[in-house]
Protein backbone atom coordinates (compact mmCIF):
# COMPACT_ATOMS: atom_id res chain seq x y z
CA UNK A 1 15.75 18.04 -28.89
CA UNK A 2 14.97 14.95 -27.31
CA UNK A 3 16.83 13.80 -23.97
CA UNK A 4 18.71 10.84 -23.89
CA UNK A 5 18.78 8.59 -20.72
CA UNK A 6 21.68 9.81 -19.43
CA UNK A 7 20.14 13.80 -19.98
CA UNK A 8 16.87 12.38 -18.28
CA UNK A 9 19.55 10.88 -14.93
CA UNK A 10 21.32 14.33 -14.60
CA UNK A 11 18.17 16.63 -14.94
CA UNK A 12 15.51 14.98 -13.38
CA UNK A 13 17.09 12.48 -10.59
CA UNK A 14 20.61 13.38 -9.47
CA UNK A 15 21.33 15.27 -6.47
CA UNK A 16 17.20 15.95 -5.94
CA UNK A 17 17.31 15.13 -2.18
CA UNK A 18 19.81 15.39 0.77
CA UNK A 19 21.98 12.20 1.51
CA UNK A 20 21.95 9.56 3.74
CA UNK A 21 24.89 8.69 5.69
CA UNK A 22 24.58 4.89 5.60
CA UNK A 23 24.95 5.77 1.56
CA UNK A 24 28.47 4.98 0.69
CA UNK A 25 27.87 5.47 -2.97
CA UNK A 26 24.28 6.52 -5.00
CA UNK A 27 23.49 7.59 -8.18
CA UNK A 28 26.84 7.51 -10.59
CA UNK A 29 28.39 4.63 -10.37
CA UNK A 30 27.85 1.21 -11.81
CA UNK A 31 25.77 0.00 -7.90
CA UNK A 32 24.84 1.50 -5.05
CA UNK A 33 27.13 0.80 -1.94
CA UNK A 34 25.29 0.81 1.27
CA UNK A 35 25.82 0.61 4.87
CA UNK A 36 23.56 -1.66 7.22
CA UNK A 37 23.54 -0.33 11.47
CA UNK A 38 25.08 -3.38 13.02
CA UNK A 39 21.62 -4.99 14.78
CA UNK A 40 19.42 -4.32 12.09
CA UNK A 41 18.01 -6.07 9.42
CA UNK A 42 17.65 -5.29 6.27
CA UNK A 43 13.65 -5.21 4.74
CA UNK A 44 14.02 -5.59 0.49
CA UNK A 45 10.39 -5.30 -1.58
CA UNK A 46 9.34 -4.32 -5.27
CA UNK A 47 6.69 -3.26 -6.88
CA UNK A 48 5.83 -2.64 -10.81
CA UNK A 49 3.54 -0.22 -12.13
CA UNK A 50 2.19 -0.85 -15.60
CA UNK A 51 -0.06 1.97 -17.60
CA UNK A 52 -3.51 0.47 -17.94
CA UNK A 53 -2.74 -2.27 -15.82
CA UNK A 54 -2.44 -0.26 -11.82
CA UNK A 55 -3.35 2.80 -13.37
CA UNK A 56 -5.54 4.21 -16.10
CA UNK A 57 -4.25 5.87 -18.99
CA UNK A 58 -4.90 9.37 -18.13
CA UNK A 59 -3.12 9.11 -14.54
CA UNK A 60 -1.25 12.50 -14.03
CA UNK A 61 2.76 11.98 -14.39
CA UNK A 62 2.71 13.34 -10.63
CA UNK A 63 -0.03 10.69 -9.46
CA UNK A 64 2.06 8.04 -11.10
CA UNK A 65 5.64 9.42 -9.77
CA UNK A 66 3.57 9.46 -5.57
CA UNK A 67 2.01 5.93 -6.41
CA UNK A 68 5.17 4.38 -7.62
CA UNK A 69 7.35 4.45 -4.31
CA UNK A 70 3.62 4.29 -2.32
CA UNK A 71 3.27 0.83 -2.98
CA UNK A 72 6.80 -0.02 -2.11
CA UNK A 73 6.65 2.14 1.41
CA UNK A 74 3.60 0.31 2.54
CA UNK A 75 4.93 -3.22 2.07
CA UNK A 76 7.87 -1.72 4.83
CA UNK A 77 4.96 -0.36 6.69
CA UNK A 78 3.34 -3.71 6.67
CA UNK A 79 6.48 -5.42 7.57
CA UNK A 80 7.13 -2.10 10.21
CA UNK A 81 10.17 -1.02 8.59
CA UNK A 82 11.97 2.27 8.24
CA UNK A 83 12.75 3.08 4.94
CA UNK A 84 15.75 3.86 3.93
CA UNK A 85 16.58 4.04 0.14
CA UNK A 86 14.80 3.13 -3.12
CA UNK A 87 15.93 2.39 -6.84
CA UNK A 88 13.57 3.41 -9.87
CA UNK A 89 13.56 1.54 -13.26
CA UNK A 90 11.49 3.94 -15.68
CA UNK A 91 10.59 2.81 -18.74
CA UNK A 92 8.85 5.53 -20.86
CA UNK A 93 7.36 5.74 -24.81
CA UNK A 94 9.05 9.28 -25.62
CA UNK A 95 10.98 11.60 -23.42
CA UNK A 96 8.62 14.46 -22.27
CA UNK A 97 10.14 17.52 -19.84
CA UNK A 98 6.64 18.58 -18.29
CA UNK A 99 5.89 14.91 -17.63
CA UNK A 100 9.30 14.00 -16.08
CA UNK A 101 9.04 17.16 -14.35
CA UNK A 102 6.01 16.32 -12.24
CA UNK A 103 7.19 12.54 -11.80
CA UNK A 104 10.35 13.37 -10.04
CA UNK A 105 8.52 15.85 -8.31
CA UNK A 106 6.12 14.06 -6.57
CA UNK A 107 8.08 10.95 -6.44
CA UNK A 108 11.14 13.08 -4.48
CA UNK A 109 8.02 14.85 -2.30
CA UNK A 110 7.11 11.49 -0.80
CA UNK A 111 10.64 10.34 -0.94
CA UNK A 112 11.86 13.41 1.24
CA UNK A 113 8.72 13.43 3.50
CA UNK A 114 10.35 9.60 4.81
CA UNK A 115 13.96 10.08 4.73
CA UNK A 116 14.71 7.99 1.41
CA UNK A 117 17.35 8.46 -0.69
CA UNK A 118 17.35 7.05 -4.32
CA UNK A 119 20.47 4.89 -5.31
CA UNK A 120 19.88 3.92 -8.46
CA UNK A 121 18.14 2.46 -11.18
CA UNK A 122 17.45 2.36 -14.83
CA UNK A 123 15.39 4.56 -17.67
CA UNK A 124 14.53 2.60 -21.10
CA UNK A 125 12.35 3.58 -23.87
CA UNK A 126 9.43 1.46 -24.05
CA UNK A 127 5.75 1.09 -22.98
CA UNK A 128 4.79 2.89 -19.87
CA UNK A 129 6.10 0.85 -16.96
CA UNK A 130 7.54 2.45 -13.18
CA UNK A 131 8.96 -0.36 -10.97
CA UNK A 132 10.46 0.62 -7.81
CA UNK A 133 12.70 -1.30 -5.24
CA UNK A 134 12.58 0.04 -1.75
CA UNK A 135 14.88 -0.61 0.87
CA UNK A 136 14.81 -0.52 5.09
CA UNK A 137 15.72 -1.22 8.65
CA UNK A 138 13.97 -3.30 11.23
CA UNK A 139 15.72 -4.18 14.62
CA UNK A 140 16.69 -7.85 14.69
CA UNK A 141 13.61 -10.18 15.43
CA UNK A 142 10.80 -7.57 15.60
CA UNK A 143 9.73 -7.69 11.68
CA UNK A 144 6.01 -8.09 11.28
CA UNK A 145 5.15 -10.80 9.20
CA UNK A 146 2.07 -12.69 7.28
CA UNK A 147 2.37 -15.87 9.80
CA UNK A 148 2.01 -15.70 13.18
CA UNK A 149 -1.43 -15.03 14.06
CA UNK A 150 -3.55 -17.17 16.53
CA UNK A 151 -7.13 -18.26 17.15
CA UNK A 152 -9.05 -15.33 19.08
CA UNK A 153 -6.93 -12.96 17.51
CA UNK A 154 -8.85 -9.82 16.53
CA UNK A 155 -8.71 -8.55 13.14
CA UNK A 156 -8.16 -4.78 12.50
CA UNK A 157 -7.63 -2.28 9.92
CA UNK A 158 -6.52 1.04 9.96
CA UNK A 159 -8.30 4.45 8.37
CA UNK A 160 -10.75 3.79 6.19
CA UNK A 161 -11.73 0.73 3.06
CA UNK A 162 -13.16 1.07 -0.75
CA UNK A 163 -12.40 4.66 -1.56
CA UNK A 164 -10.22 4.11 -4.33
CA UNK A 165 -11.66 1.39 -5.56
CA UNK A 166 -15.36 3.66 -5.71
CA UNK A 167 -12.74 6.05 -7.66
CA UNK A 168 -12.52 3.48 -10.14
CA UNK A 169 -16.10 2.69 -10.55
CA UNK A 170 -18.17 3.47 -13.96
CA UNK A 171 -20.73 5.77 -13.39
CA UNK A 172 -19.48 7.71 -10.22
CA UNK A 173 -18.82 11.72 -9.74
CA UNK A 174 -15.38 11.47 -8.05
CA UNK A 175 -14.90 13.66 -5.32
CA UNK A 176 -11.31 14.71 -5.21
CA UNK A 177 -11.06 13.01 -1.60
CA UNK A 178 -11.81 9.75 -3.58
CA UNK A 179 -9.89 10.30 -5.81
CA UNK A 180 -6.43 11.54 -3.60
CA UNK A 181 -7.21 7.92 -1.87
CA UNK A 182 -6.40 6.58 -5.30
CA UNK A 183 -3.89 8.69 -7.11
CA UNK A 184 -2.01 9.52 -3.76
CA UNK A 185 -2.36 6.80 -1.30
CA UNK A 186 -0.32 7.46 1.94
CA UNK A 187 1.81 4.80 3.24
CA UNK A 188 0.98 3.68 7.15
CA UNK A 189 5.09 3.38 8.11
CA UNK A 190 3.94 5.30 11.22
CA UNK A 191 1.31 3.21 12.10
CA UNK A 192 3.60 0.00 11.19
CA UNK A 193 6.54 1.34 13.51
CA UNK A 194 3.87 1.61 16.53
CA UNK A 195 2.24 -2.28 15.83
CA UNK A 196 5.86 -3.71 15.95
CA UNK A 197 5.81 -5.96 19.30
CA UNK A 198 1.63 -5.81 19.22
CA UNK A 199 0.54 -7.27 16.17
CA UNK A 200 0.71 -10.70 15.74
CA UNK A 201 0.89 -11.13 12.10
CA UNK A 202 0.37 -8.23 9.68
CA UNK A 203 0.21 -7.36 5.70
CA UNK A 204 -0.93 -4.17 3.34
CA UNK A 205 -4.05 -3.96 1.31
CA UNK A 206 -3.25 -3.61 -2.34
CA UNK A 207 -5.37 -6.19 -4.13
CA UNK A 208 -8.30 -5.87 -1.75
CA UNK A 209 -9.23 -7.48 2.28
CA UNK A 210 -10.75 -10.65 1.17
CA UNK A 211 -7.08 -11.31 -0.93
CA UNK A 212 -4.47 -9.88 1.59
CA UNK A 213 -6.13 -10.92 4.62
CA UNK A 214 -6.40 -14.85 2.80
CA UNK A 215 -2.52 -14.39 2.03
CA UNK A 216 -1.88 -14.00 6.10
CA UNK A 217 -4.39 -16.63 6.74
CA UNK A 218 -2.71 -18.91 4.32
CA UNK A 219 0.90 -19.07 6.29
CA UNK A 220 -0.99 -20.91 9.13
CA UNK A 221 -3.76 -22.69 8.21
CA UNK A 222 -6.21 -20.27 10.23
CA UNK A 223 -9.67 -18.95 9.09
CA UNK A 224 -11.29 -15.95 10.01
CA UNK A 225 -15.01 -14.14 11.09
CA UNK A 226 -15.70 -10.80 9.99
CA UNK A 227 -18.29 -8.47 10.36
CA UNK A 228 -18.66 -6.74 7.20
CA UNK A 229 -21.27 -3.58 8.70
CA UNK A 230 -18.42 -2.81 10.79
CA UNK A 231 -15.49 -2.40 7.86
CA UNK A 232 -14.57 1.71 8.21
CA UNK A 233 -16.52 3.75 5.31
CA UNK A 234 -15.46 7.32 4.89
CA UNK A 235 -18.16 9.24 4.74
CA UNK A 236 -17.20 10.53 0.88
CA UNK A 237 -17.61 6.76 -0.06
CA UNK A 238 -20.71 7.29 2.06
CA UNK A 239 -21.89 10.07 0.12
CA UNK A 240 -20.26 8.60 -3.16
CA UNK A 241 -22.88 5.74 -3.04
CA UNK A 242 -26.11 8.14 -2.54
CA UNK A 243 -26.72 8.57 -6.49
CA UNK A 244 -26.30 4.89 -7.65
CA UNK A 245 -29.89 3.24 -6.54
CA UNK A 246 -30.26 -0.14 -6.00
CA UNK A 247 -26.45 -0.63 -6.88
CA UNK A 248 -25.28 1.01 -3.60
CA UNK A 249 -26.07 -1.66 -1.00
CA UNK A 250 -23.77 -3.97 -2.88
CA UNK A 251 -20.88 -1.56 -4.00
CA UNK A 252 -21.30 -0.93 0.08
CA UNK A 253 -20.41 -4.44 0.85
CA UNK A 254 -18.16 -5.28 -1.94
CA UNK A 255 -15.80 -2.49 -2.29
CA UNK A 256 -14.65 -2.52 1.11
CA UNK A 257 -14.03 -6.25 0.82
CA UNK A 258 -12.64 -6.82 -2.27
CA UNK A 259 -11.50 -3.66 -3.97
CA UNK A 260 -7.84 -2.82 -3.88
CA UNK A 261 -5.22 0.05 -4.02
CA UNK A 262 -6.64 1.31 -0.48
CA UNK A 263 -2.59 0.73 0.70
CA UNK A 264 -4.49 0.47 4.44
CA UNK A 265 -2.40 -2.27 7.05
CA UNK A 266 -4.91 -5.06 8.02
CA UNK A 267 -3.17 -6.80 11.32
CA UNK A 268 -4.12 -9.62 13.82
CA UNK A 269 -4.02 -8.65 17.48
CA UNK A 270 -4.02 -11.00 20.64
CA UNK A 271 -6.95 -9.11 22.67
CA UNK A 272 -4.35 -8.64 25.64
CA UNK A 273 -2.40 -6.10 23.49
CA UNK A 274 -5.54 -4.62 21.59
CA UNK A 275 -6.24 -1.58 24.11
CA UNK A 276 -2.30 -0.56 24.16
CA UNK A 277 -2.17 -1.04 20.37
CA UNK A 278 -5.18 0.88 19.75
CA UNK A 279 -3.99 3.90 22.11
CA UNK A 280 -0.50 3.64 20.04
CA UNK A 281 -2.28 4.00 17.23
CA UNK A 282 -4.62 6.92 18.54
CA UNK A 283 -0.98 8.86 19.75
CA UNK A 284 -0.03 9.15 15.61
CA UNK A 285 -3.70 10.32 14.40
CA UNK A 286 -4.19 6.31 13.00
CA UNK A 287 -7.55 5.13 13.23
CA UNK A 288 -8.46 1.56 13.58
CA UNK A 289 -11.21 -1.00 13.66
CA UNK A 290 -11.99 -4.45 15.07
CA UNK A 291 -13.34 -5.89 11.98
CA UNK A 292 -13.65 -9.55 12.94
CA UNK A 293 -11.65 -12.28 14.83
CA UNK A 294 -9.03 -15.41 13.56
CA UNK A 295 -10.57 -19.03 14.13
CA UNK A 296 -9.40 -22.42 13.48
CA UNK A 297 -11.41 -22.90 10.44
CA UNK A 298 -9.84 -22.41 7.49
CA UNK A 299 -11.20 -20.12 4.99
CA UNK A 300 -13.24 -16.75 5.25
CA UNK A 301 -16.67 -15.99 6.72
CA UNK A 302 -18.64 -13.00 6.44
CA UNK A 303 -21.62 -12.37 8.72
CA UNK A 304 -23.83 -8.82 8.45
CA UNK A 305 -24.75 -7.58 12.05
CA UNK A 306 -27.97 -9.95 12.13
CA UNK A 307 -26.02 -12.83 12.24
CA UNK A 308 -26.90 -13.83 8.56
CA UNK A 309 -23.78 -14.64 6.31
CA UNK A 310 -22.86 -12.56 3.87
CA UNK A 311 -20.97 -14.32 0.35
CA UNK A 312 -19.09 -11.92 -1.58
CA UNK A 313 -19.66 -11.48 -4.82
CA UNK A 314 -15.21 -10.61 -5.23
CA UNK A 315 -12.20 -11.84 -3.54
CA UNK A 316 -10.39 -9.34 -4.80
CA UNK A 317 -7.90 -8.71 -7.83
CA UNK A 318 -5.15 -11.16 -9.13
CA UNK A 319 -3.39 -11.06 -11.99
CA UNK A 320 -3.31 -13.13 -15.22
CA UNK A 321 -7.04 -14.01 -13.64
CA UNK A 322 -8.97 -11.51 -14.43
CA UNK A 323 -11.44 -11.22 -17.47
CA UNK A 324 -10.25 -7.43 -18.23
């Protein structure tokens, strides 16, 4: 017998975590009724995930159910926020137990493993579509934002850049390490947390480097260097690259630049703070990486270590500008 949406509500997403105290009211009535700490301010983002759009076809219901609040926790971690609480709008082609099953699972495994609580949302019938809101606290005045970086700033990202988008490449034996980085991409909200009061100006990678780092660029009319041997490899994108030939040396450079979904933080540093960030970092098991330094310049440059410039074949993905 097929569930209807209020069946899907009651079995699937009510009562699946422990509650909040700042949660006045969740799931049941007609809006969630939530309490903000006096002194804090409140960090709103939302993110849509469309079948065949951010995620092939075949994409486990569990991969999809992680991925979905992912996104949304590393836009707080950019802007180094504590999340708080999240509302789901599912829209779903047939009602399927197994597949809601693993969805809420994995979705309420991340959700519990960061102290959200979902407080609402919506489930239609329709093409495949997830789009969550997520919800959280900064103090007063110490958001990290896009604008504020300098000239000498350096340029750093944490962990590691291209695995999921070599997970997406024709032709490639994913290793499952690959292919975790792209089905079950961890937000940084620790890493975010530790930056606030270092980082100058900061914002997630989701559509690729060259794109998110040109969005923070973009708020101040700044340009930046960057040294394109140094962007962090793992080594199973290393090892990933091995069988393709004469393909390799450019999926090395390219991938790492302009691939997305890698859900990394890419932040500008004045190189006073650098050493105290860095060790910050180091305290929560983050790595990080100088990859280049903000100039005056407008615009982009990429130099190998020789000193010759490197131009990139990608700047990364955008929609409704894309051949595909």
């Amino acid at each position: 017998m097929t569930e209807s949406e209020f069946d899907i509500i009651r079995h699937y997403f009510t009562d699946r975590q422990s509650r909040r105290a700042d949660v006045v009211a969740g799931i049941g009535d007609d809006a969630a009724l939530l309490h903000v700490a006096p002194g804090s301010e409140l960090v709103v983002c939302m993110d849509t995930l469309v079948a065949g759009v951010h995620f092939p076809e075949s994409t486990t219901a569990a991969a999809i159910g992680h991925k979905a609040l992912a996104v949304n926790l590393s836009d707080l971690a950019a802007m180094g926020a504590e999340p708080a609480w999240a509302t789901l709008s599912l829209t779903l082609p047939a009602s399927h137990p197994d597949w809601l099953k693993a969805f809420a699972d994995a979705f309420f495994a991340l959700a519990d493993s960061h102290g959200v609580q979902l407080v609402g949302g919506d489930i239609t019938r329709g093409p495949l579509a997830v789009t969550v809101q997520a919800h959280g606290f900064v103090p007063a005045g110490q958001a990290l934002r896009r604008r504020g970086a300098r000239p000498g700033d350096r340029v750093c990202v944490t962990g590691t850049l291209g695995d999921a988008g070599l997970a997406l490449h024709e032709g490639v034996s994913v290793p499952a390490s690959l292919q975790a980085r792209l089905d079950f991409p961890q937000p940084r909200i620790d890493a975010g947390l530790a930056l606030r009061g270092y980082a100058s100006a900061a914002i997630d990678i989701s559509d690729g480097l060259l794109a998110d780092l040109g969005h923070l660029l973009e708020h101040d009319g700044l340009g930046a260097a960057l040294q394109v041997d140094a962007l962090p490899r793992s080594d199973a994108f290393l090892a990933g690259l091995q069988p393709l030939g004469t393909e390799a040396e450019v999926l090395f450079y390219e991938l790492p630049l302009s691939a997305g979904d890698d859900y990394e933080l890419c932040f500008t540093i004045p190189e006073k703070r650098h050493n105290e960030a860095e060790r910050r970092l180091a305290e929560i098991a983050c790595d990080c990486t100088v990859i280049g330094v903000i100039e005056e310049l407008s615009g982009i440059r990429c130099y190998r270590d020789d000193g010759e410039r490197y131009h990139p074949v990608s700047s990364g993905y955008r929609h409704f500008n894309e051949a595909g």
